[in-house]
Protein backbone atom coordinates (compact mmCIF):
# COMPACT_ATOMS: atom_id res chain seq x y z
CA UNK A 1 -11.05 -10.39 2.42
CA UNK A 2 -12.50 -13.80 3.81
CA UNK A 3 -13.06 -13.52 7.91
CA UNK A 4 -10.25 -16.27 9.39
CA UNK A 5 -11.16 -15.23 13.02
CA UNK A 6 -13.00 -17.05 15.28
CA UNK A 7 -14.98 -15.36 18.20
CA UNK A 8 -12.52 -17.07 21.18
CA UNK A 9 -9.84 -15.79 19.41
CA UNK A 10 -11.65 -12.04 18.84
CA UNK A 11 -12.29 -11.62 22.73
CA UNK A 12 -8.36 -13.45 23.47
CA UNK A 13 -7.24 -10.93 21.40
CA UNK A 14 -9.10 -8.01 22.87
CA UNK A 15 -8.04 -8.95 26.36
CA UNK A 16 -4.71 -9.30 25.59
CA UNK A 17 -4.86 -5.45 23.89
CA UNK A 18 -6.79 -3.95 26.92
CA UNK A 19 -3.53 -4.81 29.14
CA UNK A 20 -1.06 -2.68 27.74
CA UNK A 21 -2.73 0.63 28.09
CA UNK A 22 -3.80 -0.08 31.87
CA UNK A 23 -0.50 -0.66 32.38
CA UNK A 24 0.49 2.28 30.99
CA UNK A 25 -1.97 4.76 32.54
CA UNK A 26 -0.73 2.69 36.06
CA UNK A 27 2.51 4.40 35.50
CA UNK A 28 3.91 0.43 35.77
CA UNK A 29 5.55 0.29 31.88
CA UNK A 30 6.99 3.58 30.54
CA UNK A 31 9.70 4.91 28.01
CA UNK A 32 10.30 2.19 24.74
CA UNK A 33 8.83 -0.63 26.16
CA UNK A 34 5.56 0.86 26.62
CA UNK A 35 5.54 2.04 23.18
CA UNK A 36 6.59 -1.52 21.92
CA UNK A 37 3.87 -2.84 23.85
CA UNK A 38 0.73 -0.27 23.36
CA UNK A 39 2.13 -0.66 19.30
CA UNK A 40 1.20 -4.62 19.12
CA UNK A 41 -1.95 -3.89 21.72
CA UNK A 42 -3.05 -1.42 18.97
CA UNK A 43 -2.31 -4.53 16.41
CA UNK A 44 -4.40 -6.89 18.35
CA UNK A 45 -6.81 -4.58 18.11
CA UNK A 46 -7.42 -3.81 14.97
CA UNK A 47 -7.15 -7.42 13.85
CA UNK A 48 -9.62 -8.16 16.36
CA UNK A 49 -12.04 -5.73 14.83
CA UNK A 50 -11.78 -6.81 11.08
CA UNK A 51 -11.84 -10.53 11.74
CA UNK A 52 -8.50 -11.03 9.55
CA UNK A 53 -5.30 -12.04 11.02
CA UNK A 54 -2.61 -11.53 8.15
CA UNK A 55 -0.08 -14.18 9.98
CA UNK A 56 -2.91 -16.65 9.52
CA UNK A 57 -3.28 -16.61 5.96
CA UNK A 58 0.23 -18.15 4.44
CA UNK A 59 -0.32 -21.14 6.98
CA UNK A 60 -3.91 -21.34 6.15
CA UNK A 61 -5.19 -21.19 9.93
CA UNK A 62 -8.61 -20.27 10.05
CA UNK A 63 -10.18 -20.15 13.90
CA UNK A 64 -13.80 -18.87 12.43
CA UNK A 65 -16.24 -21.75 13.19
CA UNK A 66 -18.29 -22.81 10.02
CA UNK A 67 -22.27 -22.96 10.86
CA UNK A 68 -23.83 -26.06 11.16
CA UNK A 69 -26.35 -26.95 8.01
């Protein structure tokens, strides 16, 4: 699949997944919303990864900055 990820929204997206599990391992979340919330960190991450945000694609978004020729 065509890369629709950008490299501001890669590192947003990375940052945003990082939160959950220090939260977690700071005993601060527990129990169901701890799972909700290392569940969609995990998500992040993996879309973060592979460049390829499956939201973006019915709406056509594409954050991936074209090169300059």
């Amino acid at each position: 699949m065509k890369k629709n990820m950008g490299l501001p929204d890669r590192i947003m997206r990375l940052v945003l997944a990082a939160i959950a599990p220090v939260l977690y391992a700071a005993d601060i979340i527990n129990g169901v919303f701890a799972i909700v919330l290392l569940s969609i960190s995990g998500i992040l991450l993996i879309t973060s990864l592979v460049s390829l945000c499956p939201v973006y694609l019915p709406f056509g978004i594409n954050t991936e900055t074209k090169p300059k020729s």
